[in-house]
Protein backbone atom coordinates (compact mmCIF):
# COMPACT_ATOMS: atom_id res chain seq x y z
CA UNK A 1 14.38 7.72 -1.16
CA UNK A 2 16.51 5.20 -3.73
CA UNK A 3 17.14 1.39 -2.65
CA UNK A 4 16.87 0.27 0.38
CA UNK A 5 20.57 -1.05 1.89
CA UNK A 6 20.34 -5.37 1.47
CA UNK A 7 17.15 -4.71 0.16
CA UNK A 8 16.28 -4.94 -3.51
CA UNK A 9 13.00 -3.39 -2.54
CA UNK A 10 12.67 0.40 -4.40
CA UNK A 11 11.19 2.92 -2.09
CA UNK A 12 11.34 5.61 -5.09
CA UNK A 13 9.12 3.48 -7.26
CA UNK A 14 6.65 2.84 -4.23
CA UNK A 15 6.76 6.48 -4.13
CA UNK A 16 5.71 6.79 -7.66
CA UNK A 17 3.09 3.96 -7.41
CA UNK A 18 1.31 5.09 -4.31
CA UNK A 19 1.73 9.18 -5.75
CA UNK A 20 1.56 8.17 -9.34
CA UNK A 21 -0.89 4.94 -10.63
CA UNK A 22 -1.69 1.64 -9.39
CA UNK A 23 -0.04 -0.16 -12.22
CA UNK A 24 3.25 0.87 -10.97
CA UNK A 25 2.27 -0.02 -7.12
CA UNK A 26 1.24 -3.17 -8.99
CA UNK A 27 4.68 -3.84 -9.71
CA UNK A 28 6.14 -4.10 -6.49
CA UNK A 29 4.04 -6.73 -5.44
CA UNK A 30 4.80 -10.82 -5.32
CA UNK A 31 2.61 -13.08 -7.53
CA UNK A 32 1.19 -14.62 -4.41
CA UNK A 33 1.26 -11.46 -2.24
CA UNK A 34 -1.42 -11.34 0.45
CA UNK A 35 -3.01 -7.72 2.13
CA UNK A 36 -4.85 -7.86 4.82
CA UNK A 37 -6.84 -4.59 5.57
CA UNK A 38 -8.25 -3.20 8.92
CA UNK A 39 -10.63 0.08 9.01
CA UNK A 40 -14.66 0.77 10.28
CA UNK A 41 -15.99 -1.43 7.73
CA UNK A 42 -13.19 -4.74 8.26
CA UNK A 43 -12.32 -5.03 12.11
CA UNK A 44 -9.33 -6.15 13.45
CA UNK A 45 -11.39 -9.93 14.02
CA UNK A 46 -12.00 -10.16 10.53
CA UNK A 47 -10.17 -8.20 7.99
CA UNK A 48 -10.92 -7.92 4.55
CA UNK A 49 -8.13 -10.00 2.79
CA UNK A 50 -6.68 -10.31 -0.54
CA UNK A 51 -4.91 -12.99 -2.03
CA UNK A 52 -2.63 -12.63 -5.59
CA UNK A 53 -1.86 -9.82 -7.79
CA UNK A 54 -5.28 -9.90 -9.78
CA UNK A 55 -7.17 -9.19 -6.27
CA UNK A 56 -4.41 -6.37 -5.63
CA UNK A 57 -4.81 -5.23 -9.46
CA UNK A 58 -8.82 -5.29 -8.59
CA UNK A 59 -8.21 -3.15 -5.46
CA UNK A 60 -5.60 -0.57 -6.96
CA UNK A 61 -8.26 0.21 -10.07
CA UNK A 62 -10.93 0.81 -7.87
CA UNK A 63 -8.92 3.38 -5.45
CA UNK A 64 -6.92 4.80 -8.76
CA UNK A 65 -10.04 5.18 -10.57
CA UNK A 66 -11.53 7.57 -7.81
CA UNK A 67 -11.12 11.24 -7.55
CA UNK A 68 -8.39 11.68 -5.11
CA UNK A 69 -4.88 12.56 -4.47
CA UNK A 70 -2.11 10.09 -2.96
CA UNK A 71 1.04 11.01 -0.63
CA UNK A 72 3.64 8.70 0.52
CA UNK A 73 4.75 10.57 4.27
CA UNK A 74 7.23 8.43 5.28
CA UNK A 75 8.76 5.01 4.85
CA UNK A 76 11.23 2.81 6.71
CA UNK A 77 12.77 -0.19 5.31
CA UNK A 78 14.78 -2.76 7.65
CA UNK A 79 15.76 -6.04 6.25
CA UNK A 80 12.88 -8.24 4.99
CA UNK A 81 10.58 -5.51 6.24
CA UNK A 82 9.05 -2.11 5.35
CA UNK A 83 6.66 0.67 7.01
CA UNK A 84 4.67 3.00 5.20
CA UNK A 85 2.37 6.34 5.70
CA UNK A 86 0.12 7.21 3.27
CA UNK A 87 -1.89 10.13 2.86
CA UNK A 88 -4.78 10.92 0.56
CA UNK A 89 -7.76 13.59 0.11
CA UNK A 90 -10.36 13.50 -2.10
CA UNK A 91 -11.94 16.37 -3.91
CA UNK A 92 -14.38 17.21 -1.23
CA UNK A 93 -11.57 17.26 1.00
CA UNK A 94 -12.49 14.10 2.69
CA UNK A 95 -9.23 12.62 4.29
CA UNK A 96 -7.63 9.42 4.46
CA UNK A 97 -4.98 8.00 6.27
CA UNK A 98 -3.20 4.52 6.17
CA UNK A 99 -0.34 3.49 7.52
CA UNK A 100 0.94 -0.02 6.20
CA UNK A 101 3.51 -2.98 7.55
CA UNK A 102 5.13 -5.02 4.56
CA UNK A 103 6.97 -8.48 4.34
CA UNK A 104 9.17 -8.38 1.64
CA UNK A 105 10.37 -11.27 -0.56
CA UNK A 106 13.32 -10.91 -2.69
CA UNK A 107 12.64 -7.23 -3.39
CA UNK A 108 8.13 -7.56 -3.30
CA UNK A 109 6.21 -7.52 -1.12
CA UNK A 110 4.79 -11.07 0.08
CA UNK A 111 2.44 -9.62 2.84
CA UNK A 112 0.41 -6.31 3.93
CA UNK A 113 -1.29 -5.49 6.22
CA UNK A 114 -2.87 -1.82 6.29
CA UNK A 115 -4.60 0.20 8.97
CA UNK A 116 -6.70 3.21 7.58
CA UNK A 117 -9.03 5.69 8.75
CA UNK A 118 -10.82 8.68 7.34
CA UNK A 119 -13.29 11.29 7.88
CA UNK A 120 -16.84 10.45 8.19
């Protein structure tokens, strides 16, 4: 995947951090980054949001910590912006999928916002 062209935003280290450990994921993100997540449980009218690394770091333990496997489908980077699939399955073969819009600020991301779904 490499750098992004007039980005300073490394898709082959979100590749590693979404695939690999949230400590790298971690690293992509701006001090005062923001994610806003949609699924069953946080509806579009009131998403569950997150604001600074050490709410991200919070999140990223919980879902690293859990027995389950992490793919990174696809991503697009244009400019200050970035799209992302992500796939994951967890032992019992339960599947998740999210698919994620990023603001990026010299090279982080600022904002996300994340859609997921998986099998009930």
């Amino acid at each position: 995947m490499g750098t992004a062209t007039g980005s300073a935003f490394d898709t082959e280290t979100l590749r590693r951090g979404v695939e690999g450990d949230g400590n790298t994921l971690l690293s992509l993100y701006a001090d005062d980054a923001e994610i806003r997540i949609v699924d069953h449980q946080s509806r579009p009218s009131s998403p569950k949001v997150l604001h600074g690394r050490g709410s991200i770091a919070e999140l990223l333990d919980d879902v690293y910590s859990r027995d389950m496997t992490h793919k990174l489908e696809q991503c697009v980077v244009q400019g200050e912006h970035a799209a992302f699939t992500e796939s994951c399955e967890y032992a019992d073969g339960t599947r998740v999928l999210a698919e994620s819009m990023i603001t990026l600020r010299d090279g982080k991301i600022a904002e996300q916002i994340i859609v997921q779904a998986w099998d009930e």
